[in-house]
C-alpha atoms as a PDB file:
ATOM      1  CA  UNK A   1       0.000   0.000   0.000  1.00  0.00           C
ATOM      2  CA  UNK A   2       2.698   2.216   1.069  1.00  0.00           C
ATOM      3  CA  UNK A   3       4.544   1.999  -2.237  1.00  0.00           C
ATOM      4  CA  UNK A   4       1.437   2.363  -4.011  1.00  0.00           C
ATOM      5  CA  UNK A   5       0.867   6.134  -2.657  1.00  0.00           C
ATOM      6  CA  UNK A   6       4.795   7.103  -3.089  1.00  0.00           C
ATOM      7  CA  UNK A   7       4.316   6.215  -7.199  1.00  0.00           C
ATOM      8  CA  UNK A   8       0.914   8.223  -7.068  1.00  0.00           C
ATOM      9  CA  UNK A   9       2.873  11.105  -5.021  1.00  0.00           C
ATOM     10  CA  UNK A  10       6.046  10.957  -7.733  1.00  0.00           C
ATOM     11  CA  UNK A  11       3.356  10.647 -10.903  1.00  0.00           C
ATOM     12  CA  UNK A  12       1.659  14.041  -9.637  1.00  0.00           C
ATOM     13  CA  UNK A  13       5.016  15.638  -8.864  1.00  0.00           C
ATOM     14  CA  UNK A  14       5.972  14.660 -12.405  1.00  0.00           C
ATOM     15  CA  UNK A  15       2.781  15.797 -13.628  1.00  0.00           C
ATOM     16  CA  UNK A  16       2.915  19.351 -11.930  1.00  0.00           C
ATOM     17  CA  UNK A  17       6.625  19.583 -12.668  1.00  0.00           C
ATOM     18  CA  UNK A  18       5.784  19.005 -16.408  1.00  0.00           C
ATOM     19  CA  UNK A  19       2.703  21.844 -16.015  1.00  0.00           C
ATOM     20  CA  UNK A  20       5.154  24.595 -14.867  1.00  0.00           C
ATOM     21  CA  UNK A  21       7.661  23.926 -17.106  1.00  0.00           C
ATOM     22  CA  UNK A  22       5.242  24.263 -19.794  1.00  0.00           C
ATOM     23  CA  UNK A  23       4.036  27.120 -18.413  1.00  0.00           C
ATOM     24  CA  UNK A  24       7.247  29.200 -17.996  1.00  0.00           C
ATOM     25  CA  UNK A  25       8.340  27.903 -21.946  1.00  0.00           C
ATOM     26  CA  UNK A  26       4.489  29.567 -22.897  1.00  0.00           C
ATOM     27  CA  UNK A  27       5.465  32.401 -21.094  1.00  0.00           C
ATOM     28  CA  UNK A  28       8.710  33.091 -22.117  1.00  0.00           C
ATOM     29  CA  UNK A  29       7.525  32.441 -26.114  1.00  0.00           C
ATOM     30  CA  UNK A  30       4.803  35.045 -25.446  1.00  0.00           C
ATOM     31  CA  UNK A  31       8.264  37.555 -24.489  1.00  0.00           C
ATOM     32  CA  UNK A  32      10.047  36.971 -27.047  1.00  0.00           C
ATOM     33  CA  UNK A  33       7.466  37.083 -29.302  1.00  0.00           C
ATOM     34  CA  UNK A  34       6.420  40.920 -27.953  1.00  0.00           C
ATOM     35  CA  UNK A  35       9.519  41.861 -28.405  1.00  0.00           C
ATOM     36  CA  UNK A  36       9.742  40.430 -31.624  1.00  0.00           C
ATOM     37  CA  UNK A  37       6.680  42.805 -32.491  1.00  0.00           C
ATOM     38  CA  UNK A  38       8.473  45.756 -30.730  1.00  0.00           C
ATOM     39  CA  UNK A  39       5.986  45.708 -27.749  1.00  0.00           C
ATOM     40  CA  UNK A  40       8.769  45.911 -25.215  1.00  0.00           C
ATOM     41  CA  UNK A  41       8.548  49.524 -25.437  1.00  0.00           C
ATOM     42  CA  UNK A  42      10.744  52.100 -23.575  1.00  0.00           C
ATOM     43  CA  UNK A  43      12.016  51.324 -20.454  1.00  0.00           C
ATOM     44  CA  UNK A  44       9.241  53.226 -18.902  1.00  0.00           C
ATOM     45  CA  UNK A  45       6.379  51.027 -20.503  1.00  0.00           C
ATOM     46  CA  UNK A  46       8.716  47.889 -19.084  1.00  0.00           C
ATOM     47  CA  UNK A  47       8.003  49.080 -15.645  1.00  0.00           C
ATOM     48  CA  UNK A  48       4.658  50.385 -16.014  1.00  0.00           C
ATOM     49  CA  UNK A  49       3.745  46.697 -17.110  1.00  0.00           C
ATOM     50  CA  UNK A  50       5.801  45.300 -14.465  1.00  0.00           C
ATOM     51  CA  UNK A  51       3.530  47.842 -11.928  1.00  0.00           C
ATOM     52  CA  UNK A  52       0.143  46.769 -13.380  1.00  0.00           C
ATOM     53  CA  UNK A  53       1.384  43.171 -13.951  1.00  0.00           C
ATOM     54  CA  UNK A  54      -0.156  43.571 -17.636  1.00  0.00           C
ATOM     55  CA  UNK A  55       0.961  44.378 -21.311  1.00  0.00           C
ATOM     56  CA  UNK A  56      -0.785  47.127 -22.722  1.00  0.00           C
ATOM     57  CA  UNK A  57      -2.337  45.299 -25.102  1.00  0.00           C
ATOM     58  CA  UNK A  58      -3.879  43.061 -22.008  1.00  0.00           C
ATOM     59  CA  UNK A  59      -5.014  46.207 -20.613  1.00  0.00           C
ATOM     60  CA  UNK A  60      -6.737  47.032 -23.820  1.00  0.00           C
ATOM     61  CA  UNK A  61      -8.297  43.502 -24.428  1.00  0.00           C
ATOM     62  CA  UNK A  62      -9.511  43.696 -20.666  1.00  0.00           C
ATOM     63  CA  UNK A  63     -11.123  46.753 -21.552  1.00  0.00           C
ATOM     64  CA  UNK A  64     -12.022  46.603 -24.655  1.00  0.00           C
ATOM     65  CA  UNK A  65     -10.552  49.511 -26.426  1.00  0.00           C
ATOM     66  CA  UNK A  66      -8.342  49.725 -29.200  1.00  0.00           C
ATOM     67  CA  UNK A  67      -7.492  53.649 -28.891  1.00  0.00           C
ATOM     68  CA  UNK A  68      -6.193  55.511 -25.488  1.00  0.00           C
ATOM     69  CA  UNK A  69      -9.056  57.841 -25.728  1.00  0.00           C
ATOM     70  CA  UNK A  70      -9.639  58.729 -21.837  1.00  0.00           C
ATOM     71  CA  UNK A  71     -13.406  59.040 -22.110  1.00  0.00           C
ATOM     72  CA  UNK A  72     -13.614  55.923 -23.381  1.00  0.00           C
ATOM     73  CA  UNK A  73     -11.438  54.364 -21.217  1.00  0.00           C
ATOM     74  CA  UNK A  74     -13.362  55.691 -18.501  1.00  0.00           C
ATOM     75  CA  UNK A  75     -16.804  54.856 -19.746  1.00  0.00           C
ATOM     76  CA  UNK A  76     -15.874  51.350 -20.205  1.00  0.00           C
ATOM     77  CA  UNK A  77     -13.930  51.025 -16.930  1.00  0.00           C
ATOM     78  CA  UNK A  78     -16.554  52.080 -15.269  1.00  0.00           C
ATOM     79  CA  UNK A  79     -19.312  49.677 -16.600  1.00  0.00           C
ATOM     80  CA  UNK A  80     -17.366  46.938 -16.228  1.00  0.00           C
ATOM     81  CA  UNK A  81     -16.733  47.481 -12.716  1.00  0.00           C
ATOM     82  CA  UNK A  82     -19.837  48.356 -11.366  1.00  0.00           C
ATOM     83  CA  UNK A  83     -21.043  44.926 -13.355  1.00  0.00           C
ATOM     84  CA  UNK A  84     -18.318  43.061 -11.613  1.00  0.00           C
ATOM     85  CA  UNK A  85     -19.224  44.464  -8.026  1.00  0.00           C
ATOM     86  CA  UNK A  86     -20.559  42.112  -5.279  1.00  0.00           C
ATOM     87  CA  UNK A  87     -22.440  39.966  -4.789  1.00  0.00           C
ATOM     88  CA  UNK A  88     -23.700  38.869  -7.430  1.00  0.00           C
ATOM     89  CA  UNK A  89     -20.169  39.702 -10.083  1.00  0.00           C
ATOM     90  CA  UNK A  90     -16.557  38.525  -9.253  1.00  0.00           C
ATOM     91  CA  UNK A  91     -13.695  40.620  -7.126  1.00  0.00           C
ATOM     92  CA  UNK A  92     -11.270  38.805  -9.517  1.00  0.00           C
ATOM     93  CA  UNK A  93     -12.656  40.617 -12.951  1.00  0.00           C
ATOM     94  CA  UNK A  94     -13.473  43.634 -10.895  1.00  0.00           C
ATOM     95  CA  UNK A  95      -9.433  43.634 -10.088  1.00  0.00           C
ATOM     96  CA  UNK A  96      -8.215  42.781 -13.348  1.00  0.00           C
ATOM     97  CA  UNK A  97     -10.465  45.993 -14.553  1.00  0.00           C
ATOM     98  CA  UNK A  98      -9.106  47.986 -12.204  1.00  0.00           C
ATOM     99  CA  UNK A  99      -5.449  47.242 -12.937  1.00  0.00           C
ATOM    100  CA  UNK A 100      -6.154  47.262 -16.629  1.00  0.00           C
ATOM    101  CA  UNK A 101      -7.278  50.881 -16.381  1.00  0.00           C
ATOM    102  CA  UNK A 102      -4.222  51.652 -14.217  1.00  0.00           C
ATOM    103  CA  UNK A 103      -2.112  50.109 -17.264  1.00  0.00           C
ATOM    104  CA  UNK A 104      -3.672  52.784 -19.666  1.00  0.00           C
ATOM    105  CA  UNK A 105      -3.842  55.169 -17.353  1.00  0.00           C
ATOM    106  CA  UNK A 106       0.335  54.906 -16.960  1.00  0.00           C
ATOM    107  CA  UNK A 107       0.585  54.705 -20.656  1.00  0.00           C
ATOM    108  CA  UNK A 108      -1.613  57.668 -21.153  1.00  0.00           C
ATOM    109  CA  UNK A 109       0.790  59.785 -18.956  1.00  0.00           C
ATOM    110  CA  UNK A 110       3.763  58.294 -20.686  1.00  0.00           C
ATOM    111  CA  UNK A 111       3.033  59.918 -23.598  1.00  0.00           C
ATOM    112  CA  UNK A 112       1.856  62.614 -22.607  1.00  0.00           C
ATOM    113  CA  UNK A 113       5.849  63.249 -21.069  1.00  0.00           C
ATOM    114  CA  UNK A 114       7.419  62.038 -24.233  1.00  0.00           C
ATOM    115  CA  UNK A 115       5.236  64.604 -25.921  1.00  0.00           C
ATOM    116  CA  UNK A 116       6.226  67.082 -23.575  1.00  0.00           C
ATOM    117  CA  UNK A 117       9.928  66.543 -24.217  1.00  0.00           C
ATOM    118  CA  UNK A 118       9.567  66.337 -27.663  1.00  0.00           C
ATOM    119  CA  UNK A 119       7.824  69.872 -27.072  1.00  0.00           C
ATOM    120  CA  UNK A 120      10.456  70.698 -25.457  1.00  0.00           C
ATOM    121  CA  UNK A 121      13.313  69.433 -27.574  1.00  0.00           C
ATOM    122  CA  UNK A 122      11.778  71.138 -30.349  1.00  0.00           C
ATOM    123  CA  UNK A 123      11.432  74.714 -29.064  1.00  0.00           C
ATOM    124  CA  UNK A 124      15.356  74.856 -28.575  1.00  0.00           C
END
């Protein structure tokens, strides 16, 4: 009996071992393949992803706009999170709302300051 539950034990370690890996070769595909497609960005929209935990283009699915238009942004974010408020919606899709509009919201004033330098840069 004993040696029957260590195999079952090893088979699920195996199996969850195998998951992971899997997981971090998706992962790190999905990387390179951004960056392939020049989605890495400055190192500014590196961090601001890092921040949200999102892409932009995650941020942008989750919300369903393809433009950084603030009002729409806004109009969307705030449907979708006043569907997703309790009881009866999920605090999980209310959160991943909520950091998506943080995400645009960051890129939003990101280029708003490169604009500002290039302003800038210009008038000298």
């Amino acid at each position: 009996m004993a040696k029957f539950i260590a195999q079952v034990v090893v088979l699920g370690a195996q199996v969850v071992s195998r998951a992971f890996a899997r997981a971090l070769r998706q992962e790190y595909a999905a990387t390179q393949a951004a960056a392939e497609r020049g989605q890495g960005g400055s190192k500014a929209q590196a961090e601001a992803n890092l921040k949200a935990g999102m892409t932009l283009d995650e941020a942008r699915n989750i919300l369903n706009v393809t433009e950084l238009e603030p009002e729409l942004i806004k109009k969307h974010f705030e449907h979708l999170f006043k569907v997703n408020e309790r009881p009866s919606g999920s605090l999980y899709l209310q959160s991943k709302v909520f950091r998506a509009k943080e995400r645009l919201d960051e890129e939003l004033r990101i280029k708003q300051d490169n604009e500002s330098k290039k302003y800038q840069n210009e008038s000298t």
